[in-house]
Protein backbone atom coordinates (compact mmCIF):
# COMPACT_ATOMS: atom_id res chain seq x y z
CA UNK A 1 66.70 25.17 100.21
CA UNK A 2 69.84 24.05 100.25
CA UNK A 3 71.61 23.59 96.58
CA UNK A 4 74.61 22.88 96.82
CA UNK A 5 77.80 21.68 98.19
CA UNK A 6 81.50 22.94 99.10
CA UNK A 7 83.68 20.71 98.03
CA UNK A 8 87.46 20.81 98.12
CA UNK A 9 89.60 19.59 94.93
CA UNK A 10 93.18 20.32 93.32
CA UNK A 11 93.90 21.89 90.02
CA UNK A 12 96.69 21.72 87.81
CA UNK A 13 98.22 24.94 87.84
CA UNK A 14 97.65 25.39 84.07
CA UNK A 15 93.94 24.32 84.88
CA UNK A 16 93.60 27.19 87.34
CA UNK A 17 94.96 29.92 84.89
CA UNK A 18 92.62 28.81 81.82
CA UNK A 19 90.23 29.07 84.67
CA UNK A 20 90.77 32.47 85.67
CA UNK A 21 91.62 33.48 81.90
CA UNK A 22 87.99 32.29 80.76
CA UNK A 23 86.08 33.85 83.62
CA UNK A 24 87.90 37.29 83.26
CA UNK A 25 87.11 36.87 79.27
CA UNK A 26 83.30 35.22 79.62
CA UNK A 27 82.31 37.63 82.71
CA UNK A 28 81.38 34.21 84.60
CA UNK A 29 81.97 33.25 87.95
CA UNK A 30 84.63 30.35 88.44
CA UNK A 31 81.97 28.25 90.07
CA UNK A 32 79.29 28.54 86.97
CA UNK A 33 81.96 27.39 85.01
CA UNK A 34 83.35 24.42 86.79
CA UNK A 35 79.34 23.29 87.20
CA UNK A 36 78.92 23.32 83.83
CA UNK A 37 82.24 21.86 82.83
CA UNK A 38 80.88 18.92 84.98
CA UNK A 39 77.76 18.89 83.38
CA UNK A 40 79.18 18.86 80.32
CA UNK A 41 81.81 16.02 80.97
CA UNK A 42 79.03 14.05 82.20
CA UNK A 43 76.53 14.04 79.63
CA UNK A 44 79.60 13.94 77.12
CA UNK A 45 80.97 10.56 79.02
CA UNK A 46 77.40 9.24 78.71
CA UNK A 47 77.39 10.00 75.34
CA UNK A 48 80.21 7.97 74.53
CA UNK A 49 79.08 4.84 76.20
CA UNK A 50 76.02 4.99 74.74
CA UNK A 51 77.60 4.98 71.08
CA UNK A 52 80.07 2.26 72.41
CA UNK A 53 76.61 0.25 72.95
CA UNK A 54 75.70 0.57 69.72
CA UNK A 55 73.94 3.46 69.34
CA UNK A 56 74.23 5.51 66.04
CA UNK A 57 77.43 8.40 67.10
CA UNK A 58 75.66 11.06 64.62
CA UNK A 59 72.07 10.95 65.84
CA UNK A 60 73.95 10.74 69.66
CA UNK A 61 76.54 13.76 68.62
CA UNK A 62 73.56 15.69 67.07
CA UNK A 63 71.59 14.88 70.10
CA UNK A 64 74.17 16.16 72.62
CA UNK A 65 74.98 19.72 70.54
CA UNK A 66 71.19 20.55 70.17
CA UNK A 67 70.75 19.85 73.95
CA UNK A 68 74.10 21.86 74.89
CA UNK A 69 74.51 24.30 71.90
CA UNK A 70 72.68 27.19 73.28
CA UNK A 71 74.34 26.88 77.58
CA UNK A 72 77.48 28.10 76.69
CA UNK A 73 76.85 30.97 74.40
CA UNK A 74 79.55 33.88 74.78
């Protein structure tokens, strides 16, 4: 089963050497961490709308670290 996608995009060169810094420091692949830096921007961006709705920002803040707090241990 297929799961998942090439896909081409450009970094800022700064972007590419944090990059390469992190995964030399975390022992991750590039790829795990650009998946879960989406993952992460997503759930963060829904985060914020939902709080710009009207939803309490601690319980949503609190919500989002106890469902991301223990993915990007070191």
């Amino acid at each position: 089963m297929i799961t998942q996608t090439a896909i081409g995009c450009k970094l800022d060169c700064d972007t590419l050497e944090e990059l390469k810094t992190e995964a030399a420091t975390s022992g991750k692949k590039c790829n795990r961490i650009i998946n879960d830096a989406i993952t992460l921007y997503v759930h963060w961006a829904d985060m914020c709308r939902r709080i710009e709705c009207g939803s309490a920002p601690n319980i949503e803040i609190n919500s989002f670290y106890q469902e991301h707090k223990y993915k990007w241990r070191y």
